[in-house]
C-alpha atoms as a PDB file:
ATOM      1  CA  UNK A   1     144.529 111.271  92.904  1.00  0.00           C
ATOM      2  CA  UNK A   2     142.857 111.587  96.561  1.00  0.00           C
ATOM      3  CA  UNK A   3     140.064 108.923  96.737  1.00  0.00           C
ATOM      4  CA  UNK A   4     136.728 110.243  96.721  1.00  0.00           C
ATOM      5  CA  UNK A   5     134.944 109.744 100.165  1.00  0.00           C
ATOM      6  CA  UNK A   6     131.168 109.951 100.621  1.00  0.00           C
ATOM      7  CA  UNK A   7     130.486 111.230 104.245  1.00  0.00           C
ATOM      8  CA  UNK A   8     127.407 110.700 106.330  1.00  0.00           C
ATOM      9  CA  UNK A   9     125.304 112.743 109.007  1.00  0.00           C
ATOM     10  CA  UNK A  10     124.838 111.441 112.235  1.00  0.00           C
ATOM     11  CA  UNK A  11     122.157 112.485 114.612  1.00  0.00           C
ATOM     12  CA  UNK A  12     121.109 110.941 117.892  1.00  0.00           C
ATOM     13  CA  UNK A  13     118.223 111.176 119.713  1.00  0.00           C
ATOM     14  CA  UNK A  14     116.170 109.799 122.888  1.00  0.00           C
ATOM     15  CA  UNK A  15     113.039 107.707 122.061  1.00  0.00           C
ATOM     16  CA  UNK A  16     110.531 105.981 124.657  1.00  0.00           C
ATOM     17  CA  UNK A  17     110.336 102.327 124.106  1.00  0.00           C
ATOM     18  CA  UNK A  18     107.083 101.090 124.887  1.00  0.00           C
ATOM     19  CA  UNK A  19     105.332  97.425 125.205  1.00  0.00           C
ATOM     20  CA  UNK A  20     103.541  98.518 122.849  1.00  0.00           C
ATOM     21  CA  UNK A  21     103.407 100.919 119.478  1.00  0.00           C
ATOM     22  CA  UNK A  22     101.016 103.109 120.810  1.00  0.00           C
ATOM     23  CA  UNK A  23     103.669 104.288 123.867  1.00  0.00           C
ATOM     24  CA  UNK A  24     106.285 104.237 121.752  1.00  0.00           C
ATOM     25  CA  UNK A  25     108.207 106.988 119.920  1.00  0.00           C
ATOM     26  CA  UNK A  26     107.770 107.382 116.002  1.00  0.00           C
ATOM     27  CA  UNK A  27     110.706 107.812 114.395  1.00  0.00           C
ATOM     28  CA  UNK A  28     111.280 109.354 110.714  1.00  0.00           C
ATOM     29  CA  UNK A  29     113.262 106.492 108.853  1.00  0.00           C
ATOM     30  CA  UNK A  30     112.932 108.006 105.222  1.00  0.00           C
ATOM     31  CA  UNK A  31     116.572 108.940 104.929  1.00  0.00           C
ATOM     32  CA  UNK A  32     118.254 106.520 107.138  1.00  0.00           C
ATOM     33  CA  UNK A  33     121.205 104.984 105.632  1.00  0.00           C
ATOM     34  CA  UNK A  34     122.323 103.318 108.559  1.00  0.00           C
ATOM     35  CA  UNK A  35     121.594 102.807 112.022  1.00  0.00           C
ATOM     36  CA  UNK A  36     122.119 101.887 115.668  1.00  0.00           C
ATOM     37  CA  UNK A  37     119.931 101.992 119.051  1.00  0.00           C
ATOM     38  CA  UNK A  38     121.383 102.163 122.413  1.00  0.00           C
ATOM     39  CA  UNK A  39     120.648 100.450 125.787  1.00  0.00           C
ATOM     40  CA  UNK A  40     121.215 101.771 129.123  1.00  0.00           C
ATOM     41  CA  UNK A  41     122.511  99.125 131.789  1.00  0.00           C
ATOM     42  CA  UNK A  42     119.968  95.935 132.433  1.00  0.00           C
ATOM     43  CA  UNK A  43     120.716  95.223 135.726  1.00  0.00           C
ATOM     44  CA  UNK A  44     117.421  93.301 137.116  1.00  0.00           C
ATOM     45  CA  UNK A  45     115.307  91.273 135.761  1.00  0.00           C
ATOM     46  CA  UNK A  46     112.494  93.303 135.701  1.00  0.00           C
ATOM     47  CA  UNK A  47     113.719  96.222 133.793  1.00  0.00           C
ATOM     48  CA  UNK A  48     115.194  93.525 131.170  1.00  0.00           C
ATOM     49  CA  UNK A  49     113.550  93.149 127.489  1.00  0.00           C
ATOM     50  CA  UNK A  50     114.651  90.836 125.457  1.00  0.00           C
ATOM     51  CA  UNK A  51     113.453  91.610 121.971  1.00  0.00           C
ATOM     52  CA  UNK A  52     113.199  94.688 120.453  1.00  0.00           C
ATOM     53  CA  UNK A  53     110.184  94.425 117.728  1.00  0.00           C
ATOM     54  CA  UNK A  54     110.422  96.950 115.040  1.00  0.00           C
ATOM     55  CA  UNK A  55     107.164  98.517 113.525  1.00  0.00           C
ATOM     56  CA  UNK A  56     106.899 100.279 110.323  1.00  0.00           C
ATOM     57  CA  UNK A  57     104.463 102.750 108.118  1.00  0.00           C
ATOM     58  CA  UNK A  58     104.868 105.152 105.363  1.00  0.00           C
ATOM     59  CA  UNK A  59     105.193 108.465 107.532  1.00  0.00           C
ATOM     60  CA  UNK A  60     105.443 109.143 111.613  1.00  0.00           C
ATOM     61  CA  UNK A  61     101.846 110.017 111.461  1.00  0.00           C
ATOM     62  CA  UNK A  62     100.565 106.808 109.832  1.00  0.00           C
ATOM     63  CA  UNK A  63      99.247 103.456 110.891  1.00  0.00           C
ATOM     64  CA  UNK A  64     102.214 100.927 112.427  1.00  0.00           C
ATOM     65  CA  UNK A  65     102.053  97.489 112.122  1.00  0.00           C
ATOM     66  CA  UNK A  66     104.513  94.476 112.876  1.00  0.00           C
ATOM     67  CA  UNK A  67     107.427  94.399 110.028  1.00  0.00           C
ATOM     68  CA  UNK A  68     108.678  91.348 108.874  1.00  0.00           C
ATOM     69  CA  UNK A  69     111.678  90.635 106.241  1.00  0.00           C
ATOM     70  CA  UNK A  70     111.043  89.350 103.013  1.00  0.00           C
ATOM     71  CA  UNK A  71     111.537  85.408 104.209  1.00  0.00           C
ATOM     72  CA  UNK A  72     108.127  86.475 106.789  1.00  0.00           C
ATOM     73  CA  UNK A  73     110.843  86.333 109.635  1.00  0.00           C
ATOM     74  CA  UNK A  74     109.724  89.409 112.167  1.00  0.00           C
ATOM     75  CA  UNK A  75     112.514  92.286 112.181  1.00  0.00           C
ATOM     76  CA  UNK A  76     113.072  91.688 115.428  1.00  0.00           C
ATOM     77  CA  UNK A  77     116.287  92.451 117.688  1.00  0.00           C
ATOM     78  CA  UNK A  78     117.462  90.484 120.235  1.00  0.00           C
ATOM     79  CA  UNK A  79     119.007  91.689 123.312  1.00  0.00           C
ATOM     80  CA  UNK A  80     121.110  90.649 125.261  1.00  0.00           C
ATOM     81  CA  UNK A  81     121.449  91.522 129.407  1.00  0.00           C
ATOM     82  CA  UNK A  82     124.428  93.198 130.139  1.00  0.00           C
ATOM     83  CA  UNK A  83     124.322  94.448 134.156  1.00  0.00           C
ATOM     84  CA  UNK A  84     127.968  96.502 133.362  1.00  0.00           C
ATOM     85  CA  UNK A  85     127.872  97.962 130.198  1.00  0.00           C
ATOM     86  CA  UNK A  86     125.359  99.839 128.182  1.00  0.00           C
ATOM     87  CA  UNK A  87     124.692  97.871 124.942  1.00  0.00           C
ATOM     88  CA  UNK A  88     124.372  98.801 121.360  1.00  0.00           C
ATOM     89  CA  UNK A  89     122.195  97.133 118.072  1.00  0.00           C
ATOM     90  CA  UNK A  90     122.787  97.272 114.936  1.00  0.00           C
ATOM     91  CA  UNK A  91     118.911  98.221 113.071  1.00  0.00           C
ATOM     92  CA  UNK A  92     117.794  94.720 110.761  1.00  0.00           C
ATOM     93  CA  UNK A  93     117.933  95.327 107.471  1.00  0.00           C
ATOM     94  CA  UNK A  94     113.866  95.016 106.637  1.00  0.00           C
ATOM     95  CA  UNK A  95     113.758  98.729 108.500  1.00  0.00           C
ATOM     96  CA  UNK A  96     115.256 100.454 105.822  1.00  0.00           C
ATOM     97  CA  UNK A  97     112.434  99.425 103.852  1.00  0.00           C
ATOM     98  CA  UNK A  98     110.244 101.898 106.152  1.00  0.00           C
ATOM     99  CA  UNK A  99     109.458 105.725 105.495  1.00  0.00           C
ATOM    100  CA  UNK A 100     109.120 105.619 109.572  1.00  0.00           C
ATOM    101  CA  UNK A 101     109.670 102.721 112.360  1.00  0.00           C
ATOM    102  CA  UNK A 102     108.763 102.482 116.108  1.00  0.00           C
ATOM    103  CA  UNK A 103     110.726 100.287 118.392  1.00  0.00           C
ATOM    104  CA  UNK A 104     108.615  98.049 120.632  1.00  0.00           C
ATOM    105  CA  UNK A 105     110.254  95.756 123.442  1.00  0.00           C
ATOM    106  CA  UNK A 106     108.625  92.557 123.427  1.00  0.00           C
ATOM    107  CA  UNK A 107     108.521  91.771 126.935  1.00  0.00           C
ATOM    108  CA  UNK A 108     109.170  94.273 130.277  1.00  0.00           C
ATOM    109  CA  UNK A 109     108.781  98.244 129.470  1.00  0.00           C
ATOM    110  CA  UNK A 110     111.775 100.044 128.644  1.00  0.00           C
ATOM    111  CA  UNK A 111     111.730 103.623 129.506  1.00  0.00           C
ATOM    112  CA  UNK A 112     114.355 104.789 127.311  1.00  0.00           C
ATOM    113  CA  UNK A 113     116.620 104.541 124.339  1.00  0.00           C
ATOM    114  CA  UNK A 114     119.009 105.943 122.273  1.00  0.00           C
ATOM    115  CA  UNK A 115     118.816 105.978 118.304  1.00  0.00           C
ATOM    116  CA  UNK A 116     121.839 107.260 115.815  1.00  0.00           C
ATOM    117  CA  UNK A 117     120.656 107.239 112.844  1.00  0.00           C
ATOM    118  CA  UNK A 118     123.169 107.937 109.463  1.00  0.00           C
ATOM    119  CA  UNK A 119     121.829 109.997 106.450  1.00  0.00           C
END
């Protein structure tokens, strides 16, 4: 008998990654079942973050505050500068918990990112 095989969206999209939650995009995290953000190049220091906070709250349009697991450890992910190749991050666990995150770099400004998320 063929094995039965449960297959997943993916969808992709651009966010803004801000210093802060305000500038950042809002991102609908209900259905995630799975995913990733991607990094362009860090070539200088002065376009390099190194952690990625994540924020959470119930719906896009609600009020985002700093998430933390269930150990009170912040969700945080830490990058790593790569001046060669863009860069890709698994999402912490604690995120799925969310009905909608924001991704906040904890340091320089990061114009851009790239989120896959699986449903």
């Amino acid at each position: 008998m063929p094995e039965n095989r449960i297959r997943r969206k993916l969808r992709s999209f651009d966010v803004t990654v801000a210093t802060s939650a305000a500038g950042s995009t809002a991102i609908r995290w209900d259905e995630a079942a799975g995913g990733n953000i991607q990094l362009a190049t860090q070539v200088t220091a002065a376009s390099f973050a190194t952690t990625l906070q994540v924020w959470a709250a119930n719906s896009t349009g609600g009020t985002f505050s700093r998430l933390y697991d269930s150990n009170g450890v912040p969700a945080n992910v830490t990058l790593v500068q790569d001046s060669v190749n863009q860069t890709s991050y698994a999402m912490p666990d604690a995120a799925f918990s969310a009905g909608a995150i924001k991704l906040v770099a904890g340091s320089t400004h990061l114009t851009s990112a790239t989120v896959s998320i699986k449903t």
